[in-house]
Protein backbone atom coordinates (compact mmCIF):
# COMPACT_ATOMS: atom_id res chain seq x y z
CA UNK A 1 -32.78 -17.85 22.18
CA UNK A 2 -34.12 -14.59 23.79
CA UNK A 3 -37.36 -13.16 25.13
CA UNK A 4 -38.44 -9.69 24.44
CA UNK A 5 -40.82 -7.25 25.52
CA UNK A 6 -43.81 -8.76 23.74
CA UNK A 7 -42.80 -12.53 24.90
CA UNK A 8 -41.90 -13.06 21.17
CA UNK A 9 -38.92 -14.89 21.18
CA UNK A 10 -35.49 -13.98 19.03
CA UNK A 11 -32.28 -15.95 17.68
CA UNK A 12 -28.92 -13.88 18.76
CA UNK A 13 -26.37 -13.81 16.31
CA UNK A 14 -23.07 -13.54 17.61
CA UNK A 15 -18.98 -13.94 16.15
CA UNK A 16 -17.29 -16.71 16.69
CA UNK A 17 -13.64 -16.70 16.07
CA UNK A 18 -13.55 -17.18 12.63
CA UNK A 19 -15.54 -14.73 12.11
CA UNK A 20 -18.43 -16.49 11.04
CA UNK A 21 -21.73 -16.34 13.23
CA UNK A 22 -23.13 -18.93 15.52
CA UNK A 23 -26.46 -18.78 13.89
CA UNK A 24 -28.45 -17.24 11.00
CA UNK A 25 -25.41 -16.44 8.96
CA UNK A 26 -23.24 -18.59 7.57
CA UNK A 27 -19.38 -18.84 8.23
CA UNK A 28 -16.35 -18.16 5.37
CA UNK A 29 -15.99 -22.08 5.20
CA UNK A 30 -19.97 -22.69 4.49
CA UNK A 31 -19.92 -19.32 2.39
CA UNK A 32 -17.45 -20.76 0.28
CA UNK A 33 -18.82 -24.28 0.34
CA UNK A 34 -22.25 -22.75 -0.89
CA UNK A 35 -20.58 -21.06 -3.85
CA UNK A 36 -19.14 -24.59 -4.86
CA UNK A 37 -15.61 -24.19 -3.38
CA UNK A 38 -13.67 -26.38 -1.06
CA UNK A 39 -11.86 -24.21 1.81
CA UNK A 40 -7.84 -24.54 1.36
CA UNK A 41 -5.88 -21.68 2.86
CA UNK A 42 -5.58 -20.79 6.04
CA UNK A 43 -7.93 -18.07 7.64
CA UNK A 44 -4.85 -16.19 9.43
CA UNK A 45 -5.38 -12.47 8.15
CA UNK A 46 -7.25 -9.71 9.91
CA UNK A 47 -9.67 -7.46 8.42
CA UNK A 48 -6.48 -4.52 8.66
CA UNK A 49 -3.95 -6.89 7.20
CA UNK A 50 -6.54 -7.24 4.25
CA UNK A 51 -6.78 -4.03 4.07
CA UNK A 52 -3.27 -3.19 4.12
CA UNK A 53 -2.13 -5.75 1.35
CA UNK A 54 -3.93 -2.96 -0.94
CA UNK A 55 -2.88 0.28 0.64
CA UNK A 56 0.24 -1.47 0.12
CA UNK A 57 0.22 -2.29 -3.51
CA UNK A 58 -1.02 1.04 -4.31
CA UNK A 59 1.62 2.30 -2.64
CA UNK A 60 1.30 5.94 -2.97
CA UNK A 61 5.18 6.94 -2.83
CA UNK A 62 6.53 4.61 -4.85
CA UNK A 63 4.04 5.74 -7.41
CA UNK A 64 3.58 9.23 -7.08
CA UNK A 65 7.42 10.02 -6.89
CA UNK A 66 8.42 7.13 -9.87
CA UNK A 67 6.19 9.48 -12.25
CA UNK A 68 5.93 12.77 -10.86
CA UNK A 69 8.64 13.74 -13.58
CA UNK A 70 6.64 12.34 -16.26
CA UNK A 71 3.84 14.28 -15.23
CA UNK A 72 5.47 17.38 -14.87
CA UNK A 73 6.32 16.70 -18.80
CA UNK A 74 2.47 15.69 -19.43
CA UNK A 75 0.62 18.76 -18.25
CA UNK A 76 2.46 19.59 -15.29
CA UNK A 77 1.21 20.79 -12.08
CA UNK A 78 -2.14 21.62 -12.86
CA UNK A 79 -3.18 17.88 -14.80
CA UNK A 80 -0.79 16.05 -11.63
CA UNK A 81 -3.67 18.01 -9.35
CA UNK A 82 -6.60 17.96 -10.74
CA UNK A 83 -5.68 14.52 -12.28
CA UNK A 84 -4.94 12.58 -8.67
CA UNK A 85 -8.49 13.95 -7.96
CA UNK A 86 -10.22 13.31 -10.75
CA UNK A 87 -8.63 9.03 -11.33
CA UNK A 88 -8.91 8.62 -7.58
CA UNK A 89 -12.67 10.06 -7.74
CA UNK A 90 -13.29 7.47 -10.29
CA UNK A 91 -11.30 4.36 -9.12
CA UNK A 92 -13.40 4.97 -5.69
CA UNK A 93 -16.31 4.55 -7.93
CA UNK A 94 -14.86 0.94 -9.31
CA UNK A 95 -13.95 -0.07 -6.30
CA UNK A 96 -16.94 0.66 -4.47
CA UNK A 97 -18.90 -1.60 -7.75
CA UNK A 98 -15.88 -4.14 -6.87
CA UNK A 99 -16.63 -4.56 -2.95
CA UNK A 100 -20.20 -5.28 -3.68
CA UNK A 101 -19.39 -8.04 -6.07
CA UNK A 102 -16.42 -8.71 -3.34
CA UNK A 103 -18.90 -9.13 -1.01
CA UNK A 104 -21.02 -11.86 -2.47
CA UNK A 105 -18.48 -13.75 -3.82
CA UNK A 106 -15.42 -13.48 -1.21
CA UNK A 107 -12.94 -16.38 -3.10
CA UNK A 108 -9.67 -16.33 -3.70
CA UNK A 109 -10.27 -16.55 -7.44
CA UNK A 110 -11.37 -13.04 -7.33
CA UNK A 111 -12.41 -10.99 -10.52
CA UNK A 112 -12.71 -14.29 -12.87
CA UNK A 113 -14.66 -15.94 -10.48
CA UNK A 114 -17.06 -12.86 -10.34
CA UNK A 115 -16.88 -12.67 -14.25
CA UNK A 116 -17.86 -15.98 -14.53
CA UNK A 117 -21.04 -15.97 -12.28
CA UNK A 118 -22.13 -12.83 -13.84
CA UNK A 119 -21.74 -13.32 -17.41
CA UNK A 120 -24.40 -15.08 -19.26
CA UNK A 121 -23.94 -18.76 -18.89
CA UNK A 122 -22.76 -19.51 -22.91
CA UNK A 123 -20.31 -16.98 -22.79
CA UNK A 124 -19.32 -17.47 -18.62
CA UNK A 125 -16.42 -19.55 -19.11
CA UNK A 126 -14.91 -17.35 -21.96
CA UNK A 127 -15.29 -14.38 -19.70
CA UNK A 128 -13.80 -15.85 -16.58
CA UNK A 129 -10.86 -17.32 -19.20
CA UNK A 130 -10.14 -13.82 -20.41
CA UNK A 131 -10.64 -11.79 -17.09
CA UNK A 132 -8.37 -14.05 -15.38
CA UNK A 133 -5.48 -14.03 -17.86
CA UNK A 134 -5.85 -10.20 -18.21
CA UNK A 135 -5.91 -9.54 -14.29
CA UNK A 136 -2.55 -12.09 -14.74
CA UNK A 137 -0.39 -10.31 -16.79
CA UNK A 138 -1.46 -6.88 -15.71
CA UNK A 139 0.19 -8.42 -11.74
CA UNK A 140 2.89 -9.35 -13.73
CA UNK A 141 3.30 -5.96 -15.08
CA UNK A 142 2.77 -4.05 -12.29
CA UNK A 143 5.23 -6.44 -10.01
CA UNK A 144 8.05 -6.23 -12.88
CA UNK A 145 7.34 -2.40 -12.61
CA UNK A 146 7.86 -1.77 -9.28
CA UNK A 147 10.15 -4.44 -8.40
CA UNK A 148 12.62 -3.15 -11.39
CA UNK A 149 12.08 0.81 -9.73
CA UNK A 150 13.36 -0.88 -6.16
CA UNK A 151 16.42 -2.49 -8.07
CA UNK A 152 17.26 0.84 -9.64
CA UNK A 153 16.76 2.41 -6.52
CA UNK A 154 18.99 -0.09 -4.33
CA UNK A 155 21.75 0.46 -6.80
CA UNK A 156 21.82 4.01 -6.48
CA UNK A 157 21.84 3.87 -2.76
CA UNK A 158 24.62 1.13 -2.99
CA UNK A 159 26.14 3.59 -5.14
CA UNK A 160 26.34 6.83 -2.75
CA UNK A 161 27.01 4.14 0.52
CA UNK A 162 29.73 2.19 -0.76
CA UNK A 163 30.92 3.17 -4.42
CA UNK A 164 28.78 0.20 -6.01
CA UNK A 165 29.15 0.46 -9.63
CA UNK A 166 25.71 0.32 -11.13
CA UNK A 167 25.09 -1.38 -14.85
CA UNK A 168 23.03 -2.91 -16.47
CA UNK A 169 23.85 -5.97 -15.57
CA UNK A 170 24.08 -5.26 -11.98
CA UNK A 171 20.68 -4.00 -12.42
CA UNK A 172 18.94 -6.53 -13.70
CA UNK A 173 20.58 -8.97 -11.41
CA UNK A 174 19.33 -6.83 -8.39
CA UNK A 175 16.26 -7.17 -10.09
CA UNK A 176 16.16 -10.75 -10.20
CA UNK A 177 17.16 -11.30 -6.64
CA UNK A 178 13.83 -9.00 -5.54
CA UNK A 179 12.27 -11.19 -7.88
CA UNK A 180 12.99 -13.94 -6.16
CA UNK A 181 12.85 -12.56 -2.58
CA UNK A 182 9.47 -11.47 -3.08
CA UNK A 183 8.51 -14.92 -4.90
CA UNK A 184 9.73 -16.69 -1.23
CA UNK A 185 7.75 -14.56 0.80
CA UNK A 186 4.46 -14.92 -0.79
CA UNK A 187 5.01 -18.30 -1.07
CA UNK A 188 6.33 -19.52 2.10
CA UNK A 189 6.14 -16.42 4.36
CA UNK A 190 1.80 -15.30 4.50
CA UNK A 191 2.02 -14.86 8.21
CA UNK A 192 5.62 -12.26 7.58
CA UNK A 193 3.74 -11.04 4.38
CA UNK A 194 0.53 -9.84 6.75
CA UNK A 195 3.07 -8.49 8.96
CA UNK A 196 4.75 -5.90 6.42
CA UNK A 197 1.83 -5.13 5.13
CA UNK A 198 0.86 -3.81 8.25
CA UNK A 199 3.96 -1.43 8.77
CA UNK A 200 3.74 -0.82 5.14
CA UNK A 201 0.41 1.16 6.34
CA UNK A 202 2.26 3.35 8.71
CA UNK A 203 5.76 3.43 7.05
CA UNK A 204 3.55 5.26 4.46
CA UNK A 205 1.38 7.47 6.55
CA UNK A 206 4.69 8.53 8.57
CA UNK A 207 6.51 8.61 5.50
CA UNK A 208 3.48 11.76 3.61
CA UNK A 209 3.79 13.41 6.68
CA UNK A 210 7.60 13.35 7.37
CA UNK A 211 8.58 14.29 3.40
CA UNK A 212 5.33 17.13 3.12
CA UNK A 213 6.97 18.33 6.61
CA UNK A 214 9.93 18.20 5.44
CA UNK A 215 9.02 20.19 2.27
CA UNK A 216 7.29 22.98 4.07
CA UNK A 217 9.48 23.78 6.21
CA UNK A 218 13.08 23.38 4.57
CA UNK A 219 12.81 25.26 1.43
CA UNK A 220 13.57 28.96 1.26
CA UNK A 221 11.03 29.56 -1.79
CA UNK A 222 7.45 27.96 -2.47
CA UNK A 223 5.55 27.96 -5.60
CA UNK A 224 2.04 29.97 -5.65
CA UNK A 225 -1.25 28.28 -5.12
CA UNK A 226 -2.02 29.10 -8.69
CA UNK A 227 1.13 27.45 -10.21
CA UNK A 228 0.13 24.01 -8.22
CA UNK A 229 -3.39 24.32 -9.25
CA UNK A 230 -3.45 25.90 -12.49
CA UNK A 231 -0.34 25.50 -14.11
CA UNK A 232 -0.36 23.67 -17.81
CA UNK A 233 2.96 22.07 -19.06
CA UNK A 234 3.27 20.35 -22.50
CA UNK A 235 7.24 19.31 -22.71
CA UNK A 236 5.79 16.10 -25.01
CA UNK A 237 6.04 17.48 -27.99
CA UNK A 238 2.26 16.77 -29.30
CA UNK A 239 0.38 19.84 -30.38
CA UNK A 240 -3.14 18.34 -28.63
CA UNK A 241 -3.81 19.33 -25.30
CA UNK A 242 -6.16 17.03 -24.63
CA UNK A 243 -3.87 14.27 -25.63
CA UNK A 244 -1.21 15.56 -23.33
CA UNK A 245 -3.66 15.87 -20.34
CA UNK A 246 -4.87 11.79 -21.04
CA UNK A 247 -0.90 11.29 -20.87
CA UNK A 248 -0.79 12.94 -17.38
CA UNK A 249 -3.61 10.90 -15.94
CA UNK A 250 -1.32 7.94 -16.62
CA UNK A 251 0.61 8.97 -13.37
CA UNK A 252 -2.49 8.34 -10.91
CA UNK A 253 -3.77 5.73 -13.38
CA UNK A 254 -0.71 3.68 -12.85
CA UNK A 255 -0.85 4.39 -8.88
CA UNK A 256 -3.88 3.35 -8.12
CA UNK A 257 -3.59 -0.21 -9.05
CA UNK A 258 -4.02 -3.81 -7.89
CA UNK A 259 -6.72 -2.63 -4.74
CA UNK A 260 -8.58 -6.00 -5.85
CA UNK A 261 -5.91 -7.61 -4.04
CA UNK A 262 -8.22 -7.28 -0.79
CA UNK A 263 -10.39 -9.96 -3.40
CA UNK A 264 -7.85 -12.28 -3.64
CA UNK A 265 -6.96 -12.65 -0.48
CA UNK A 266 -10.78 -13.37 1.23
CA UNK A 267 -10.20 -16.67 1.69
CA UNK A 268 -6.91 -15.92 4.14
CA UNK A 269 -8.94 -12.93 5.72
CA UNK A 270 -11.44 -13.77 8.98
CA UNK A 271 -15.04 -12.80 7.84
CA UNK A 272 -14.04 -12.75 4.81
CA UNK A 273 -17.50 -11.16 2.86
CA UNK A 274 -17.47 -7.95 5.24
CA UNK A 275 -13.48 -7.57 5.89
CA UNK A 276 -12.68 -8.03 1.83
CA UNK A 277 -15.25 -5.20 0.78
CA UNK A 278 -13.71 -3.34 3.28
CA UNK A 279 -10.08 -3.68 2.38
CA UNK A 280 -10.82 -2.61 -1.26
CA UNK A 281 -12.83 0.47 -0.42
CA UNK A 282 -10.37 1.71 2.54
CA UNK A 283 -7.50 1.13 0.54
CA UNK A 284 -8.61 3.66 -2.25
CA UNK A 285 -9.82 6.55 -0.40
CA UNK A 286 -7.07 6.39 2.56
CA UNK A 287 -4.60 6.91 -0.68
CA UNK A 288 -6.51 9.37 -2.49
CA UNK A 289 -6.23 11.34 0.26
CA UNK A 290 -2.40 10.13 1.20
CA UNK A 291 -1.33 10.74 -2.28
CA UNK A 292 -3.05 13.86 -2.84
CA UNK A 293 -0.94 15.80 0.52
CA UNK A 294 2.24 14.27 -0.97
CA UNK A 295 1.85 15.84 -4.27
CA UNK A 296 1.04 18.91 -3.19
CA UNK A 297 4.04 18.64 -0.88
CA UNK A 298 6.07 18.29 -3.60
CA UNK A 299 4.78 20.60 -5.99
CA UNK A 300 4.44 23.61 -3.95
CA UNK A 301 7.72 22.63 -2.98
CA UNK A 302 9.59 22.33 -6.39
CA UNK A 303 12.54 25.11 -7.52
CA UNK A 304 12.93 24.15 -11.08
């Protein structure tokens, strides 16, 4: 207790090292014990390892440059410009909805949890059923996808390094062993997890500004400000523009994905209702921008 001015006297409110507060608000453990769960995991993340474990998953190179031929197919330059600014404009606006809910409900459970506090209470638990399920097979899907793109990558570079034959076979096998890799390290490995997330952060930032530098400085030729901005290309073979230009928003669409893992990971994250908020919202809008240098790096930068 404190004594101001007026004699009036005041409660101070200070961390401790859980990131909880000493008085007046409550800690993650009571948080979660108010909200009717029982704390389980370990509090060991930071409020930048939180955030990183989306940056991470949104992962604008490995999205960006896994589609940026199918967008130059599906309106070309002009919908893969106007397109990253347009989805990323909108997720921000999701995710900023998302770190609200985030923020009063900071469990591990995530988006069924929040579905199933918000829906009426008759329909709650057939909400939270289907929410959950969905938000399942959609980290399935985006974890096949990207774990598949590294196998087909690793074979190639096998391929160039040491004359690895690549099949199908060899592939999938490749595929399975990242599979599995990735299945130990979330499973046994949180502390090593936290840890490349947080070079994931800068291997990305480093990574934008060493390809864009490399791409305005190396090539002889660069395209005109009004191809990368302007630019329409329908290679799909539908007559409907609009159609096409729907198509080419699949290319941010499918980059700017799982950011609610900054939800599911509150209850491993210190101060867990500010630092989980915060995660989701950084993570977007650190891309969007991110993503949006390294496309135009490219596309000013493409020959053909």
């Amino acid at each position: 207790m404190t004594e101001d001015a007026t004699g009036d006297t005041t409660d101070d409110v200070t961390d401790d090292a859980t990131g909880g507060a000493t008085a007046g608000v409550p800690s993650d453990e009571e948080r979660l014990a108010q909200l009717g769960y029982t704390q389980v995991l370990s509090r060991r993340m930071s409020a930048f390892a939180n955030y990183a474990v989306s940056f991470t998953i949104i992962s604008v190179l490995s999205g960006c440059l896994t589609l940026y031929s199918f967008g130059m197919t599906t309106g070309g330059p002009a919908v893969i410009t106007w397109g990253w600014v347009a989805v990323g404009l909108m997720t921000l606006l999701v995710g900023l909805s998302m770190a609200e809910i985030c923020s009063a409900y900071p469990t591990s459970a995530g988006l069924y949890f929040w579905a199933h506090r918000l829906a009426p209470a008759r329909s709650a638990a057939a909400w939270a059923w289907f929410t959950g399920w969905f938000n399942v097979l959609g980290q399935v899907a985006v974890t096949a996808g990207i774990d598949f793109g590294a196998a087909s990558f690793l074979g190639a570079y096998l391929n160039l390094q040491f004359d690895f034959e690549v099949t199908r076979v060899r592939t999938v096998l490749l595929f399975a062993a990242i599979l599995l890799l990735h299945g130990l390290l979330n499973t046994f490995g949180v502390r090593i997890v936290a840890f490349l997330n947080s070079v994931s952060v800068w291997w990305h930032v480093l990574g934008v500004v060493v390809i864009v530098g490399a791409l305005a400085v190396v090539p002889d030729h660069h395209r005109s400000t009004s191809f990368v901005f302007t630019h329409f290309v329908n290679g799909t073979g539908w007559g409907s523009g609009v159609y096409v230009v729907l198509l080419g928003l699949l290319m941010a669409q499918y980059t700017f994905t799982g950011y609610d893992a900054s939800a599911h990971m509150t209850e491993e994250t210190r101060d867990a209702a500010t630092a989980g908020p915060k995660g989701i919202v950084r993570s977007i809008w650190t891309s969007w921008i991110a993503g949006f240098v390294l496309l135009l790096g490219f596309t000013y930068a493409i020959q053909s």
